[in-house]
N, C-alpha and C. Protein backbone atom coordinates (compact mmCIF):
# COMPACT_ATOMS: atom_id res chain seq x y z
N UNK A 1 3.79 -5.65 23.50
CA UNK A 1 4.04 -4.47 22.69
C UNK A 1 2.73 -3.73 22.50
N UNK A 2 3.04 -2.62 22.42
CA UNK A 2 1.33 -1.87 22.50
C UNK A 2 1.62 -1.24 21.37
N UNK A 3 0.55 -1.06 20.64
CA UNK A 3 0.03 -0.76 19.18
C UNK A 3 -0.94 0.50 19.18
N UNK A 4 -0.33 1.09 18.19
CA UNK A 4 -1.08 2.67 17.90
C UNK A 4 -1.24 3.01 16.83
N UNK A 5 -2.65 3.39 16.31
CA UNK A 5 -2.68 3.51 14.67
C UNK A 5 -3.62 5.15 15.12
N UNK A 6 -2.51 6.20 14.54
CA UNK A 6 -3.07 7.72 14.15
C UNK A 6 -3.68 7.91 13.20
N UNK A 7 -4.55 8.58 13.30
CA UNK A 7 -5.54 9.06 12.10
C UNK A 7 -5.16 10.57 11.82
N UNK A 8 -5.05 11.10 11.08
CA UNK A 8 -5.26 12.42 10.86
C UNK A 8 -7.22 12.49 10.19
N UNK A 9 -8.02 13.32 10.84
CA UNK A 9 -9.27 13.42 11.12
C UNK A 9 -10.19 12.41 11.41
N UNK A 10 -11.09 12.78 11.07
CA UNK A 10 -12.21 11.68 11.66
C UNK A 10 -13.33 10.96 11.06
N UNK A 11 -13.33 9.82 11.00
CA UNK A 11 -13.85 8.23 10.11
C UNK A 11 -15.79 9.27 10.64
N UNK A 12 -16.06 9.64 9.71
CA UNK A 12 -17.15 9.92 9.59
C UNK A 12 -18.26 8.89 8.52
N UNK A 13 -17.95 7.74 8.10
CA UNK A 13 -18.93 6.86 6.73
C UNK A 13 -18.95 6.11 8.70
N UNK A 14 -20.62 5.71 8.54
CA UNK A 14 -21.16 5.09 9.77
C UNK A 14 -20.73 3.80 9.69
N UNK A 15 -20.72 2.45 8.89
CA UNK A 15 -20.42 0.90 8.50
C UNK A 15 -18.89 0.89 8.72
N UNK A 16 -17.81 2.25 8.39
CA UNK A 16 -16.37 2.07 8.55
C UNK A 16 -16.42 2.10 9.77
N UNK A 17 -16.82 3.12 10.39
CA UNK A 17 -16.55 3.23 12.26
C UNK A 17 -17.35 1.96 12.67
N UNK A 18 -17.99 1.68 12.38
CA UNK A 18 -18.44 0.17 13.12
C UNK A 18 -17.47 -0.89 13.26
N UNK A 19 -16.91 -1.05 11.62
CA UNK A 19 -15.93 -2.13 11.44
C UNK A 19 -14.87 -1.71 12.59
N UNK A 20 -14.56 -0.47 12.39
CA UNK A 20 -13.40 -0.15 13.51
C UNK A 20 -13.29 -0.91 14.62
N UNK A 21 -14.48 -0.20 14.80
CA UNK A 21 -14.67 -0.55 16.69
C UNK A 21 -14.70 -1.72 17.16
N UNK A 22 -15.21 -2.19 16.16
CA UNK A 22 -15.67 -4.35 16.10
C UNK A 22 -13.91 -4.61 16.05
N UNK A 23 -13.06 -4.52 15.14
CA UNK A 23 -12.14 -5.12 15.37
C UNK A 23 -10.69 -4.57 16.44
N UNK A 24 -11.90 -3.29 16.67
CA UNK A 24 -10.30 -2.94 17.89
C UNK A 24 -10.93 -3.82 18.90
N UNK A 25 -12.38 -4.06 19.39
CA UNK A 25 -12.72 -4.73 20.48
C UNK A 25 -11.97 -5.99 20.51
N UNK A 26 -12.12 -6.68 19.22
CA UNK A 26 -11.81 -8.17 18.76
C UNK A 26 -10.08 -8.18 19.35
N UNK A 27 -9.60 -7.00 19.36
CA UNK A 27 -8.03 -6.89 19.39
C UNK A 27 -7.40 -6.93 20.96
N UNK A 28 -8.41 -6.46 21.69
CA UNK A 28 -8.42 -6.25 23.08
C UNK A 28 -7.73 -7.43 23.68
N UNK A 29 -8.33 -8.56 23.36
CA UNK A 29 -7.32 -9.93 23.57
C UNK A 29 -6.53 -10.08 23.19
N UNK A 30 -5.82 -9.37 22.34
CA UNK A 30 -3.92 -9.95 21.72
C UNK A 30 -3.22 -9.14 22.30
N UNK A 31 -3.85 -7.70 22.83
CA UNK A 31 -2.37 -6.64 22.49
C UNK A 31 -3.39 -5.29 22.86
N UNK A 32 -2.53 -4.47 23.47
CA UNK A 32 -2.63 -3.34 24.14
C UNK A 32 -3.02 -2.41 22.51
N UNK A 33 -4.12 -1.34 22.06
CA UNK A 33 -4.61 -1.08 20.95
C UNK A 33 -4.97 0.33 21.78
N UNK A 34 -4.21 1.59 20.63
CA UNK A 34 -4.76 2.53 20.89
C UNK A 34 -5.03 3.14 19.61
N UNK A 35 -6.14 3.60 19.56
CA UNK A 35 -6.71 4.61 17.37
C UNK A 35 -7.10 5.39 18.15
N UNK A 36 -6.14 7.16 17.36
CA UNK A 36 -6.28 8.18 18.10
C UNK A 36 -6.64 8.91 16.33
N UNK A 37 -7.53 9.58 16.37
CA UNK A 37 -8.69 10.32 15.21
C UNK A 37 -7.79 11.97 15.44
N UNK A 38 -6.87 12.24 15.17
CA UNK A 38 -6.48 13.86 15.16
C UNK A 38 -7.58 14.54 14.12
N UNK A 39 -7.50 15.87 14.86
CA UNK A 39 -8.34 17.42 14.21
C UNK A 39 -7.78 17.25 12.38
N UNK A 40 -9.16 17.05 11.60
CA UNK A 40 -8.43 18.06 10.46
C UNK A 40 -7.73 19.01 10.64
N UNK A 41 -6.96 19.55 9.73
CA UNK A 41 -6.43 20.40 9.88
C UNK A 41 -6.74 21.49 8.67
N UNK A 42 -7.43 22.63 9.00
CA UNK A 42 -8.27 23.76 8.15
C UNK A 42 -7.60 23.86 6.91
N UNK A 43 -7.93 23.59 5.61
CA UNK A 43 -6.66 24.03 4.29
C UNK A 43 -7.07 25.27 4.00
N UNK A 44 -8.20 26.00 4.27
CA UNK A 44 -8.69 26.86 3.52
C UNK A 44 -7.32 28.01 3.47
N UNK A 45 -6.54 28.56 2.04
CA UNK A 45 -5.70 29.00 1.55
C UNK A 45 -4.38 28.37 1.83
N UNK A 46 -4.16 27.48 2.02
CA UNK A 46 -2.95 26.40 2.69
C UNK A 46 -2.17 26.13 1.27
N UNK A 47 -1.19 26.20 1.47
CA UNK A 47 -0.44 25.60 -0.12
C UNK A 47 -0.35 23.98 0.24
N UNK A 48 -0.40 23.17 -0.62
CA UNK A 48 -0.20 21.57 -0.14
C UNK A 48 1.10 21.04 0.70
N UNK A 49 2.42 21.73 0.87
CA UNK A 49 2.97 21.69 1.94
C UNK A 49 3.09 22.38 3.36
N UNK A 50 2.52 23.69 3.24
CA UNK A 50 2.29 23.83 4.47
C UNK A 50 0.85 23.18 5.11
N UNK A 51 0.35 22.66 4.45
CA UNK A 51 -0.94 21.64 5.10
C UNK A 51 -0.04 20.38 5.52
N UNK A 52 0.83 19.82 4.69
CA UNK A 52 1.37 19.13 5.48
C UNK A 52 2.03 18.65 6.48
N UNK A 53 3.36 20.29 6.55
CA UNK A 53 3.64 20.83 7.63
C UNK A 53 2.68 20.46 8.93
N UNK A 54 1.80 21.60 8.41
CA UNK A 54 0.63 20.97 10.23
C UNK A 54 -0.03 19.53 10.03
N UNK A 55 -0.23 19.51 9.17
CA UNK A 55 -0.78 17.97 9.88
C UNK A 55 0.44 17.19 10.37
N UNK A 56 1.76 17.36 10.30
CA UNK A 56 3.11 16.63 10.76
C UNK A 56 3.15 17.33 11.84
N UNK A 57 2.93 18.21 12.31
CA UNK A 57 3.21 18.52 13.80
C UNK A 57 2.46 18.20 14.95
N UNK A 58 0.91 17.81 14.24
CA UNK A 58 0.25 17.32 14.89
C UNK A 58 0.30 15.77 14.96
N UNK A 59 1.02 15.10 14.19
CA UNK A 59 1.37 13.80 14.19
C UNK A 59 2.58 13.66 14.92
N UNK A 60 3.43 14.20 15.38
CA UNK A 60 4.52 14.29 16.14
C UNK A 60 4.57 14.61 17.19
N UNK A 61 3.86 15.29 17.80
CA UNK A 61 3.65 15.75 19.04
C UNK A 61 2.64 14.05 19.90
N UNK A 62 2.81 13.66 18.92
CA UNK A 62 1.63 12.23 19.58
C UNK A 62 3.07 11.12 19.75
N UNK A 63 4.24 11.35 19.46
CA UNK A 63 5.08 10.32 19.45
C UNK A 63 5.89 10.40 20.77
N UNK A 64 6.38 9.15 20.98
CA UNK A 64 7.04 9.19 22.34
C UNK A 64 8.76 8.79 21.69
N UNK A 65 9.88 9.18 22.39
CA UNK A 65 11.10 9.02 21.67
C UNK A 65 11.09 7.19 21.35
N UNK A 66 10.56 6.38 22.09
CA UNK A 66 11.24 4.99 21.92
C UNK A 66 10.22 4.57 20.92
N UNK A 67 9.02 5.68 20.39
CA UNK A 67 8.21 4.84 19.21
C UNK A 67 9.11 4.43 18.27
N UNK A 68 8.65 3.12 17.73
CA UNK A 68 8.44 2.43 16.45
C UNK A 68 7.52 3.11 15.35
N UNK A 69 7.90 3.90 14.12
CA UNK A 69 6.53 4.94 13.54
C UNK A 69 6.89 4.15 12.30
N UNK A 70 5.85 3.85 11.79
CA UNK A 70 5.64 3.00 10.59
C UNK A 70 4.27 3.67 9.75
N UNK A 71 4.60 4.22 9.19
CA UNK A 71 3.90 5.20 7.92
C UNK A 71 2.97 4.57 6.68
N UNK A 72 1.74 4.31 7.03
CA UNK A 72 0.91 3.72 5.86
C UNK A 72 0.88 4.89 4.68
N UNK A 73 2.00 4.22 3.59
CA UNK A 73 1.59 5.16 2.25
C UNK A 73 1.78 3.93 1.16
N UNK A 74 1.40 4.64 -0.21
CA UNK A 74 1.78 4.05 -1.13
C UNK A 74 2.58 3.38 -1.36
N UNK A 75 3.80 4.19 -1.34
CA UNK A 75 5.39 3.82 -1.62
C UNK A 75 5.92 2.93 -0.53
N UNK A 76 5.31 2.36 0.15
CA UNK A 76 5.75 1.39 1.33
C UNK A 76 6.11 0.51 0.86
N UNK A 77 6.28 -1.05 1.70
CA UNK A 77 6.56 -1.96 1.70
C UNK A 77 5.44 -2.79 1.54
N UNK A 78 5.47 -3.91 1.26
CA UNK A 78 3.67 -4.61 0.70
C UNK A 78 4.54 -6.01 1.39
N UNK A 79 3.45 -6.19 2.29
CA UNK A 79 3.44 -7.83 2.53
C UNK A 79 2.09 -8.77 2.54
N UNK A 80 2.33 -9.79 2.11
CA UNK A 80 1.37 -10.77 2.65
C UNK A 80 1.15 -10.97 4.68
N UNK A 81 -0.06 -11.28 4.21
CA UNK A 81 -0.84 -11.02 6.14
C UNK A 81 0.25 -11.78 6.61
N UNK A 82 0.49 -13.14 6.24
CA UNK A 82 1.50 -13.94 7.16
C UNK A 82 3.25 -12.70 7.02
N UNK A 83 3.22 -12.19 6.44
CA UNK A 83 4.58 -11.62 6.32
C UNK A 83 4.23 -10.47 7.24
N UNK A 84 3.20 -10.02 7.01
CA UNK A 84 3.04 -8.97 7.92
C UNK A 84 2.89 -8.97 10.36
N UNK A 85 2.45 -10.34 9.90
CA UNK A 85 2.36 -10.80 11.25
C UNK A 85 4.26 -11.44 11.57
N UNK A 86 4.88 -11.57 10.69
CA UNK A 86 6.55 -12.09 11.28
C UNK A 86 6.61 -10.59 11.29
N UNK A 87 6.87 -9.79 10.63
CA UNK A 87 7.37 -8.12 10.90
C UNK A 87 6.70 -7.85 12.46
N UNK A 88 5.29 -8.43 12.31
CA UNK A 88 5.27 -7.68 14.03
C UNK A 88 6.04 -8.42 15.14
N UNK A 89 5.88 -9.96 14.67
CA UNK A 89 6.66 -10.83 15.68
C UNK A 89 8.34 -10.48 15.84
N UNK A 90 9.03 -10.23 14.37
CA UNK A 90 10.37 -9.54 15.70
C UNK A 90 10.73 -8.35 15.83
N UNK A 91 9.00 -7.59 15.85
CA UNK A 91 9.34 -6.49 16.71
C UNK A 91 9.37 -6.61 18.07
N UNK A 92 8.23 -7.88 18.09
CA UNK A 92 8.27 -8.15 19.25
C UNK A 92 9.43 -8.50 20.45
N UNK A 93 10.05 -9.86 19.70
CA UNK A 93 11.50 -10.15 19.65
C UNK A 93 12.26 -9.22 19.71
N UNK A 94 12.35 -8.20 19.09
CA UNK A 94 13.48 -7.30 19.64
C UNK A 94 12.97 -6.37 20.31
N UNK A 95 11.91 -6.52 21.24
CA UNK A 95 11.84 -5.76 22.65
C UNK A 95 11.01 -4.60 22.27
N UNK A 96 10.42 -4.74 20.94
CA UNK A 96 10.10 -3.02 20.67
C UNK A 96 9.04 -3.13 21.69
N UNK A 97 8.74 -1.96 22.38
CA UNK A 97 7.69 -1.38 23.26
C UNK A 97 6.51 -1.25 22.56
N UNK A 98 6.60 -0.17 21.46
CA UNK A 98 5.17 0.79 21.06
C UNK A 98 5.84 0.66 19.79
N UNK A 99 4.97 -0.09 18.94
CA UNK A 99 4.63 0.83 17.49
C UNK A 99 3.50 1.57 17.00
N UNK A 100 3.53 2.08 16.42
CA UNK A 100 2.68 3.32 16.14
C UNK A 100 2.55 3.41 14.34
N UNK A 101 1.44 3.10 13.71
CA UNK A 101 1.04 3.29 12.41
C UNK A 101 0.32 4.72 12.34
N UNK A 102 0.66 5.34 11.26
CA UNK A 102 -0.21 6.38 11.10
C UNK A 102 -0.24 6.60 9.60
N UNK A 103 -1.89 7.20 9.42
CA UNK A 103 -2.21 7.13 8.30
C UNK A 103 -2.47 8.17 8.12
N UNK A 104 -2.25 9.36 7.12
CA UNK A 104 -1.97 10.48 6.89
C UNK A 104 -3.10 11.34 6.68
N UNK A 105 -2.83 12.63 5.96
CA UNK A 105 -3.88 13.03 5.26
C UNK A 105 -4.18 13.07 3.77
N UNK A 106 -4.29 13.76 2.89
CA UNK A 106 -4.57 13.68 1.71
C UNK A 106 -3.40 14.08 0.28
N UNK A 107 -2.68 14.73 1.29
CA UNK A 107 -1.27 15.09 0.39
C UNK A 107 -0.11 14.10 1.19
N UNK A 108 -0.64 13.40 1.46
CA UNK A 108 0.71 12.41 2.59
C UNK A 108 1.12 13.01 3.37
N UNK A 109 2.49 12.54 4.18
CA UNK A 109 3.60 12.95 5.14
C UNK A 109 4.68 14.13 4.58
N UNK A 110 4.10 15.07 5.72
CA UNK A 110 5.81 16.30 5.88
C UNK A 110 6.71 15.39 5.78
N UNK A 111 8.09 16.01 5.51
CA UNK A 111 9.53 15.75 5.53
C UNK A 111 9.73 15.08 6.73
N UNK A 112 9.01 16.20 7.74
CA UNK A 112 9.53 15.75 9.17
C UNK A 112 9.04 14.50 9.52
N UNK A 113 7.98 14.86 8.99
CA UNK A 113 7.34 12.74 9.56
C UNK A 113 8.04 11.67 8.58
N UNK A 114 8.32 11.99 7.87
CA UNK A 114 9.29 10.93 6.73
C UNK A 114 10.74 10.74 7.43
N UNK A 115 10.96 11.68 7.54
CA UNK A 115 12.26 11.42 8.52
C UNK A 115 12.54 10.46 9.90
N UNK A 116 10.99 10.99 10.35
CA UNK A 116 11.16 10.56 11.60
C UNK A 116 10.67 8.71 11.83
N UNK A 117 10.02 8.55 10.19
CA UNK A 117 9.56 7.33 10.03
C UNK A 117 10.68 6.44 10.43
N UNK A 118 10.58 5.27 10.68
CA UNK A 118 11.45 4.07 10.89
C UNK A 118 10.86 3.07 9.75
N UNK A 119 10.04 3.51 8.82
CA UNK A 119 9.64 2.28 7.71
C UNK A 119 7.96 2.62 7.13
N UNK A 120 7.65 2.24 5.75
CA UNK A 120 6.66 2.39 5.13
C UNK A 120 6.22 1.01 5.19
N UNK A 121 4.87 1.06 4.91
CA UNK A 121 3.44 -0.21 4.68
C UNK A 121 2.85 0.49 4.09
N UNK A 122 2.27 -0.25 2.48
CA UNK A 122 1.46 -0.23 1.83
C UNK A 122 0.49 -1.49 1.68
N UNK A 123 -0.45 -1.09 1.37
CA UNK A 123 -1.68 -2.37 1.87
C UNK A 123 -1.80 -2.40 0.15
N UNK A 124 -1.42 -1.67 -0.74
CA UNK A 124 -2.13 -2.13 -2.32
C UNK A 124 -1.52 -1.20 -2.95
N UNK A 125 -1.19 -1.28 -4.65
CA UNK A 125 -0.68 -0.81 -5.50
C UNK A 125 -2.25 0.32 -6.06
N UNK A 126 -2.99 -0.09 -5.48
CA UNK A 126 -4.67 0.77 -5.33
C UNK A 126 -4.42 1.69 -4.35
N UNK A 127 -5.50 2.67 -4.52
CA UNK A 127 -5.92 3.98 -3.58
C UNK A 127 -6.88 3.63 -3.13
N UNK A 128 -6.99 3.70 -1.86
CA UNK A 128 -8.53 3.64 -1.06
C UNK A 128 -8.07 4.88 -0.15
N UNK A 129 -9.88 5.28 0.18
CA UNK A 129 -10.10 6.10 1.23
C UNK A 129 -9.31 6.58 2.33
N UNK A 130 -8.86 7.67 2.82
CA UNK A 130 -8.29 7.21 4.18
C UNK A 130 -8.99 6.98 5.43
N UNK A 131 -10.29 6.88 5.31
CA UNK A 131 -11.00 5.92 6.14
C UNK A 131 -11.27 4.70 5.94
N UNK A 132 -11.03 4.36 4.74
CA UNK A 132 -11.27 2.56 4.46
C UNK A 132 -9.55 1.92 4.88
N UNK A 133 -8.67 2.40 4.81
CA UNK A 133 -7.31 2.44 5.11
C UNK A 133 -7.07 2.21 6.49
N UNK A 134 -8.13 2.50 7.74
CA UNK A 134 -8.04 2.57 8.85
C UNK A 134 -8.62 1.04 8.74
N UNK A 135 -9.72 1.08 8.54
CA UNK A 135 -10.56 -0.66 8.93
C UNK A 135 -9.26 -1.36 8.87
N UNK A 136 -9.14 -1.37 7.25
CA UNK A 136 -7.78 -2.54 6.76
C UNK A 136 -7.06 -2.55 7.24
N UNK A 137 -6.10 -1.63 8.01
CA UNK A 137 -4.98 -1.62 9.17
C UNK A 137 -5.44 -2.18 10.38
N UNK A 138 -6.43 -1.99 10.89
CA UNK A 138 -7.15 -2.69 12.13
C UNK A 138 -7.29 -3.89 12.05
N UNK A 139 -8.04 -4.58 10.83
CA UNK A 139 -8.11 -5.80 10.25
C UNK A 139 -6.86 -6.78 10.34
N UNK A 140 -6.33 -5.85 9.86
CA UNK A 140 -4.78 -6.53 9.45
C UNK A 140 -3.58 -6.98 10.68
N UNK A 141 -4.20 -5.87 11.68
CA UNK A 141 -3.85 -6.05 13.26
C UNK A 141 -4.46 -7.41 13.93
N UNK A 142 -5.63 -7.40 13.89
CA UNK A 142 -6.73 -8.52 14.29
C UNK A 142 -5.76 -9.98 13.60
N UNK A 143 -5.69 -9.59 12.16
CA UNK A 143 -5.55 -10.70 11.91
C UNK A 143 -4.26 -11.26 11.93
N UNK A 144 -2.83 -10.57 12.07
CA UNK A 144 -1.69 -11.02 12.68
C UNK A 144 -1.83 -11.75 13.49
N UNK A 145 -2.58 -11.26 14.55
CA UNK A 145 -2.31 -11.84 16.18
C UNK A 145 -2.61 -13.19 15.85
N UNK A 146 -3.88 -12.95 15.54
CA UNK A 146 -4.54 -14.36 15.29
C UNK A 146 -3.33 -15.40 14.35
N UNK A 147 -2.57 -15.20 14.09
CA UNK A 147 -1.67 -15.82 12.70
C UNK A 147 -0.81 -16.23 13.89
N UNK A 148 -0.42 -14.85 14.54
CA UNK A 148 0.86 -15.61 15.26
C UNK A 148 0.21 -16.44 16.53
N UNK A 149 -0.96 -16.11 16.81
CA UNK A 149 -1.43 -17.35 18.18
C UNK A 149 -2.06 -18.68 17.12
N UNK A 150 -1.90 -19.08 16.07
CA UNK A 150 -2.17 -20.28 15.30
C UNK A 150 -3.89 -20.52 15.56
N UNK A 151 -4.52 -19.32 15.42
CA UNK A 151 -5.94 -19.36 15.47
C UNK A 151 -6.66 -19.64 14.30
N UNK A 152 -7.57 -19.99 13.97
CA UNK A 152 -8.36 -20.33 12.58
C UNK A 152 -8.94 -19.18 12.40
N UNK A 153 -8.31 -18.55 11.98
CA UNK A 153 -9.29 -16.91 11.51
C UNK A 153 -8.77 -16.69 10.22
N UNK A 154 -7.33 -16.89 9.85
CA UNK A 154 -6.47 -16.54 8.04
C UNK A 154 -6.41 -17.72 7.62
N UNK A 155 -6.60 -17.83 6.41
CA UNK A 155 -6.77 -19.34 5.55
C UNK A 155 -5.97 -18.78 4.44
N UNK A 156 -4.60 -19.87 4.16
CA UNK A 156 -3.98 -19.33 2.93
C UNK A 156 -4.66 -20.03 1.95
């Protein structure tokens, strides 16, 4: 199954893009990994839904019809790492191809991307960055695999 985590703009704090890169490398061995950084998108006079509007069109135009789109927001679903690594395992199991995480911008997801979601993940009842939001999703990738290949990397 190949794995895709969207960004809407770009991880500019230097120590976050490091972590990135360290654990998409680390990921290279479990599973096909693609982190795609989309354009801000300009607000200057934007009302907060038509900013969202475009940033959803630019998040949609990145989807293929048989994606799996799983929406990092608040209002998601919260699992423990081991719960989170069975959710990927029967995606696996049921043949899914591509899932695709994407992490928004600053007013969340258009309608249209809510719609088009197949399911929410929330990592905390907390707000973090939406560049610290990327590591932790990457992390959290890294550290599935490792869960489901019975590697010593998660210690309950």
């Amino acid at each position: 199954m190949k794995t895709r985590l969207i960004c809407i703009g770009k991880t500019s704090t230097p120590y976050l893009r490091e972590g990135i890169n360290a654990y998409l490398k680390r990921l290279e061995h479990y599973t096909r990994v693609e982190y795609l950084e989309l354009p801000d998108v300009p607000s200057k006079g934007l009302t907060p839904n038509t900013f969202k509007t475009k940033e959803g069109e630019l998040i949609l135009k990145q989807l293929k019809p048989d994606d799996v789109l799983v929406l990092l927001d608040e209002n998601g679903d919260s699992y423990t790492s081991r719960d989170f690594a069975n959710f990927l395992q029967k995606k696996m199991n049921a043949g899914v191809r591509s899932i695709v995480f994407v992490v928004g911008g600053a007013f969340g997801f258009s309608k249209e991307v809510m719609d088009k979601a197949n399911g929410k993940l929330s990592f905390s009842k907390m707000t973090f960055s939406h560049e610290m939001i990327r590591l932790f999703a990457i992390e959290q990738l890294y550290r599935a695999h490792t869960i489901l290949k019975g590697e010593n990397y998660h210690h309950d």
